[in-house]
N, C-alpha and C. Protein backbone atom coordinates (compact mmCIF):
# COMPACT_ATOMS: atom_id res chain seq x y z
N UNK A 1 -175.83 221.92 156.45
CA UNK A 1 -175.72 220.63 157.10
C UNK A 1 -174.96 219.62 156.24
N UNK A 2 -175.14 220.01 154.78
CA UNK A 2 -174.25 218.87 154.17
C UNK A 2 -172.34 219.11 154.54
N UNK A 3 -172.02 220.22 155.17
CA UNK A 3 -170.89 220.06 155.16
C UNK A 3 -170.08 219.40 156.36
N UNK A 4 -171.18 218.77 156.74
CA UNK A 4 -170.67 217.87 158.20
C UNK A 4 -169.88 216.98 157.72
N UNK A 5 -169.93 215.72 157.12
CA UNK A 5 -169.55 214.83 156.64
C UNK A 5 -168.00 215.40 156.00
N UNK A 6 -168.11 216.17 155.44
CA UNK A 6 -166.61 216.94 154.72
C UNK A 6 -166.00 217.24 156.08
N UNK A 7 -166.49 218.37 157.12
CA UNK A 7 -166.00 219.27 158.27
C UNK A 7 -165.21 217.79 159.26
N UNK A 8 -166.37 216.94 159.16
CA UNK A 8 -165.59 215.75 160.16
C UNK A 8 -164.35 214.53 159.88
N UNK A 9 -164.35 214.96 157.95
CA UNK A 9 -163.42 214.02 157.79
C UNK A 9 -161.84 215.13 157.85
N UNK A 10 -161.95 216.30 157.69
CA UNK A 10 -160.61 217.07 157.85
C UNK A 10 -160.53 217.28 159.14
N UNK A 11 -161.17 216.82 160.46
CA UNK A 11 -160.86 217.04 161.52
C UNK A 11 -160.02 216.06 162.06
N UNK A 12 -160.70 214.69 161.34
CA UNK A 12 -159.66 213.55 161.50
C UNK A 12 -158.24 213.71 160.72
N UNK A 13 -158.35 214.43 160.02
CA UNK A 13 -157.18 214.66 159.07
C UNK A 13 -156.32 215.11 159.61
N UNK A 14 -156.16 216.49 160.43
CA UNK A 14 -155.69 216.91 161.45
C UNK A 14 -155.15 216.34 162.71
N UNK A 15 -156.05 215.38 163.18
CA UNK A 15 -155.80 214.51 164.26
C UNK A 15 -154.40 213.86 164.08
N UNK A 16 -154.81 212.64 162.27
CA UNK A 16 -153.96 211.66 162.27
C UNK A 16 -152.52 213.02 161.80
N UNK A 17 -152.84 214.03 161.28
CA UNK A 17 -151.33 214.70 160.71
C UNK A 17 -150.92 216.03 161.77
N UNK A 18 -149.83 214.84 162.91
CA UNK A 18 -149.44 216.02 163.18
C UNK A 18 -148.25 217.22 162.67
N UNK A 19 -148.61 218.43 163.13
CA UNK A 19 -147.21 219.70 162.80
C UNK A 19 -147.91 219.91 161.85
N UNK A 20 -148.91 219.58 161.06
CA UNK A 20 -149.93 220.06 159.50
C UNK A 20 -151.18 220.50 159.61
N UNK A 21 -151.84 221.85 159.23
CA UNK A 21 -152.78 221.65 159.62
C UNK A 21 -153.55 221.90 157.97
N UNK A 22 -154.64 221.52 158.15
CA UNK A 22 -155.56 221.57 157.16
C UNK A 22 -156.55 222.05 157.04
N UNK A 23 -157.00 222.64 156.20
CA UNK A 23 -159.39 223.28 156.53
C UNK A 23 -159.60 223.05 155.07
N UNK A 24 -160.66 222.96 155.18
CA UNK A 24 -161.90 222.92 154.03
C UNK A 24 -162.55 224.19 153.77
N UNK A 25 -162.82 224.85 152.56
CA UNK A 25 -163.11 225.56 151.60
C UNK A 25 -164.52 225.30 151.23
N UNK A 26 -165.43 226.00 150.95
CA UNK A 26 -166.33 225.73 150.53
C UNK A 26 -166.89 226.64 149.23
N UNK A 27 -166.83 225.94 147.84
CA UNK A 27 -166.78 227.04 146.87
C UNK A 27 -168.52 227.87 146.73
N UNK A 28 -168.64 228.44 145.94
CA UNK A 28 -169.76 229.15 145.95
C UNK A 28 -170.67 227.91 144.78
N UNK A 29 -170.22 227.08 144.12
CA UNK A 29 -171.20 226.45 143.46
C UNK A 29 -171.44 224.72 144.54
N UNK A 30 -171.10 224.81 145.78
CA UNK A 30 -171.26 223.80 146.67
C UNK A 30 -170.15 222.86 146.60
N UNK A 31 -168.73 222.83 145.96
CA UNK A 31 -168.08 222.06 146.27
C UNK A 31 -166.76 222.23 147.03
N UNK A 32 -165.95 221.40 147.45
CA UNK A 32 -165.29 221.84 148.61
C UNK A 32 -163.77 221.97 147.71
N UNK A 33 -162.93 222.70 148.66
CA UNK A 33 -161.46 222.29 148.19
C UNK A 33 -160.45 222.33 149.59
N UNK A 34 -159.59 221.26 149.55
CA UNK A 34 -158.96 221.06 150.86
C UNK A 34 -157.43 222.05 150.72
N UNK A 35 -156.87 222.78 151.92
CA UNK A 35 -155.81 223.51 151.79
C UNK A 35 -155.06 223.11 152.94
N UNK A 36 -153.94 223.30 152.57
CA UNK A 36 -153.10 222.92 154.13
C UNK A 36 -152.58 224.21 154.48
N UNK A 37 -152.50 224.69 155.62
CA UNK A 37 -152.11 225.87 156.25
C UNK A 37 -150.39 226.07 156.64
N UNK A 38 -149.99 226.90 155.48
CA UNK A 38 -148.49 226.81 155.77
C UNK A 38 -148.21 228.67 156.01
N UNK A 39 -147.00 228.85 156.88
CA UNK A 39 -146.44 229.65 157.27
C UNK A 39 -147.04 231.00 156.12
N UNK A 40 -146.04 230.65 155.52
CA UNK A 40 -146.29 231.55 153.96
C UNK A 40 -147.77 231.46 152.99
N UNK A 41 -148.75 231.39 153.80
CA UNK A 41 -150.21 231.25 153.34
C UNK A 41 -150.53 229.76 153.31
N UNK A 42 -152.12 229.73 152.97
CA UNK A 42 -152.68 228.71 152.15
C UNK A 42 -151.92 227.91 151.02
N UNK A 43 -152.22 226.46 150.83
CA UNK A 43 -151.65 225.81 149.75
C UNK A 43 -152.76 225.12 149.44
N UNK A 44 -153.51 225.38 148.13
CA UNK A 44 -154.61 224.28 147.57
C UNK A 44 -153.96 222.85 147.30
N UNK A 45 -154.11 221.69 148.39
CA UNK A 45 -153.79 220.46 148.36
C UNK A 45 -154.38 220.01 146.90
N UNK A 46 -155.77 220.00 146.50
CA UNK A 46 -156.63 219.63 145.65
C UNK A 46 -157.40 220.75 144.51
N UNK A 47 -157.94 220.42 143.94
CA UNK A 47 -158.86 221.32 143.21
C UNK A 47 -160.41 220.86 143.40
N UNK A 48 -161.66 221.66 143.51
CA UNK A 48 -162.73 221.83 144.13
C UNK A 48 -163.43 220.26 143.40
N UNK A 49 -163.49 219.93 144.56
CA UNK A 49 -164.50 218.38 144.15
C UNK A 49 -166.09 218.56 144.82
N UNK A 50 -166.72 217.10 144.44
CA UNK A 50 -168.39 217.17 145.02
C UNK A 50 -167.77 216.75 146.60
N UNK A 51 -169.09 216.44 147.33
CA UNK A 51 -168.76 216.11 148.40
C UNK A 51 -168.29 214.67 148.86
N UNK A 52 -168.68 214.09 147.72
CA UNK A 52 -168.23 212.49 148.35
C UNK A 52 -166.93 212.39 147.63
N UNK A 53 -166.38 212.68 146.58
CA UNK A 53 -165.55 212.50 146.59
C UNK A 53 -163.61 213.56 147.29
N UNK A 54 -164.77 214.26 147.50
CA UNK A 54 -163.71 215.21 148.81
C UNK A 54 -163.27 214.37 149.83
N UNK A 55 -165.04 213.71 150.21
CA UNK A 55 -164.05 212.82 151.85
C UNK A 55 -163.70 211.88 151.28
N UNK A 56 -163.82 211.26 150.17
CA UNK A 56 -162.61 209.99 149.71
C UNK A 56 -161.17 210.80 149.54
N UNK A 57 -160.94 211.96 149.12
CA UNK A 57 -159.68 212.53 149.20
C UNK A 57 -159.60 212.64 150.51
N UNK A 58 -159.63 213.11 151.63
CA UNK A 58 -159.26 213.28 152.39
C UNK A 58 -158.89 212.00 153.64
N UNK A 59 -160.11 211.47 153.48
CA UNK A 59 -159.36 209.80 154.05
C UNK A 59 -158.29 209.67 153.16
N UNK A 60 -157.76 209.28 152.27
CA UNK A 60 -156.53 209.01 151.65
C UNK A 60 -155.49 210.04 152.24
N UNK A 61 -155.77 211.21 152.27
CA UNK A 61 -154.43 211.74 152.45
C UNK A 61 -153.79 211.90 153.87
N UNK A 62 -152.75 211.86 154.11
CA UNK A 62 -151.73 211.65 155.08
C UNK A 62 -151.39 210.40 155.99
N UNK A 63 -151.46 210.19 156.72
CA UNK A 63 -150.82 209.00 157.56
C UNK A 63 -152.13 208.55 157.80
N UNK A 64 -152.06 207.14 157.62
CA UNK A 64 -153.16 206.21 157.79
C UNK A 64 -153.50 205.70 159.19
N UNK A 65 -154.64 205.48 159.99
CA UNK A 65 -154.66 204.42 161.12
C UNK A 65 -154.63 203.19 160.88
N UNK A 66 -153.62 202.49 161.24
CA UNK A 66 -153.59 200.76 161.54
C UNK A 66 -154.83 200.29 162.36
N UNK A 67 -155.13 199.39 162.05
CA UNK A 67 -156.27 198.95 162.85
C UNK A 67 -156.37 198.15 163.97
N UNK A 68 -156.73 198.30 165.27
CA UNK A 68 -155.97 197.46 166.13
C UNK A 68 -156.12 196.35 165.75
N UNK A 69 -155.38 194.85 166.20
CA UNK A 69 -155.60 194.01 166.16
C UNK A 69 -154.91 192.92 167.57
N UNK A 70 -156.29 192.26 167.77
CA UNK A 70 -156.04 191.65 169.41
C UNK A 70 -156.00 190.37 169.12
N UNK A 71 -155.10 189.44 170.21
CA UNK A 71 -154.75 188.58 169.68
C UNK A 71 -155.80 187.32 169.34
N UNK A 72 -157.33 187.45 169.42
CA UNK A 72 -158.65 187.18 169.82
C UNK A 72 -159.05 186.96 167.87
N UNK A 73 -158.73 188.13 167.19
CA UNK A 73 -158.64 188.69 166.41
C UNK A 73 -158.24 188.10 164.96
N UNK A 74 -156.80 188.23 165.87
CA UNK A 74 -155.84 187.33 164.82
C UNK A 74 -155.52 185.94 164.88
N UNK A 75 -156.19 185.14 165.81
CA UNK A 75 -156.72 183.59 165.86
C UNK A 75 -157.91 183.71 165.11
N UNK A 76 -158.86 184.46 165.06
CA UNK A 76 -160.25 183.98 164.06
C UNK A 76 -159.65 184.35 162.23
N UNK A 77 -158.36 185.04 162.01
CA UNK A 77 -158.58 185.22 160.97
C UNK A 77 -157.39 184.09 160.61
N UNK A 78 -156.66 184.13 161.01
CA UNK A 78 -156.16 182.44 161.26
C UNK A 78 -156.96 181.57 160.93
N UNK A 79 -158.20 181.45 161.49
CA UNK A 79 -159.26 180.36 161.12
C UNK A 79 -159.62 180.23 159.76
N UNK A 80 -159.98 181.65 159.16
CA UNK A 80 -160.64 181.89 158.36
C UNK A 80 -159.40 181.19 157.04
N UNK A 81 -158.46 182.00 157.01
CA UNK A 81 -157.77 180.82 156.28
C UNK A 81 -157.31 179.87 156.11
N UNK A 82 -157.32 178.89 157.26
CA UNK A 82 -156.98 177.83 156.74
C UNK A 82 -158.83 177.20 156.31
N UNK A 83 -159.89 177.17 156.64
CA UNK A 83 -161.19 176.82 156.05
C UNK A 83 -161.27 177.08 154.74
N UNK A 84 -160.64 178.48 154.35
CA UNK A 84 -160.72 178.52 152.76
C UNK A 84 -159.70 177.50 151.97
């Protein structure tokens, strides 16, 4: 069960990277290592980390989501600076 948290952040990984795909590894002393799946085999992206800092690697890597922003949004943060 602990490898949910890892399993769900390389699924997003996948999502945000398309034409790349990626999986998670799971070593025999419990830590993970991320690989990207290329033609000509496996490629170890990383070397075997704990689990929290796996899904901090893996949020970092590849194309980021922008966050929406509505124009509701960007009038309150407008606000916010000119009050400071």
């Amino acid at each position: 069960m602990r490898s949910t948290r890892a399993t769900a952040a390389v699924a997003r990984l996948n999502q945000r990277s398309e034409g790349r795909h990626y999986l998670m590894v799971m070593t025999g002393d419990g830590k993970f290592v991320l690989r990207e799946r290329l033609p000509s085999g496996d490629k170890d992206v990383a070397e075997a980390l704990p689990l929290d800092d796996f899904v901090r690697l893996v949020n970092a890597t590849g194309p980021q989501v922008v966050p929406r922003m509505t124009k509701n949004d960007a009038a309150f943060a407008k606000q916010l600076v000119r009050k400071t």
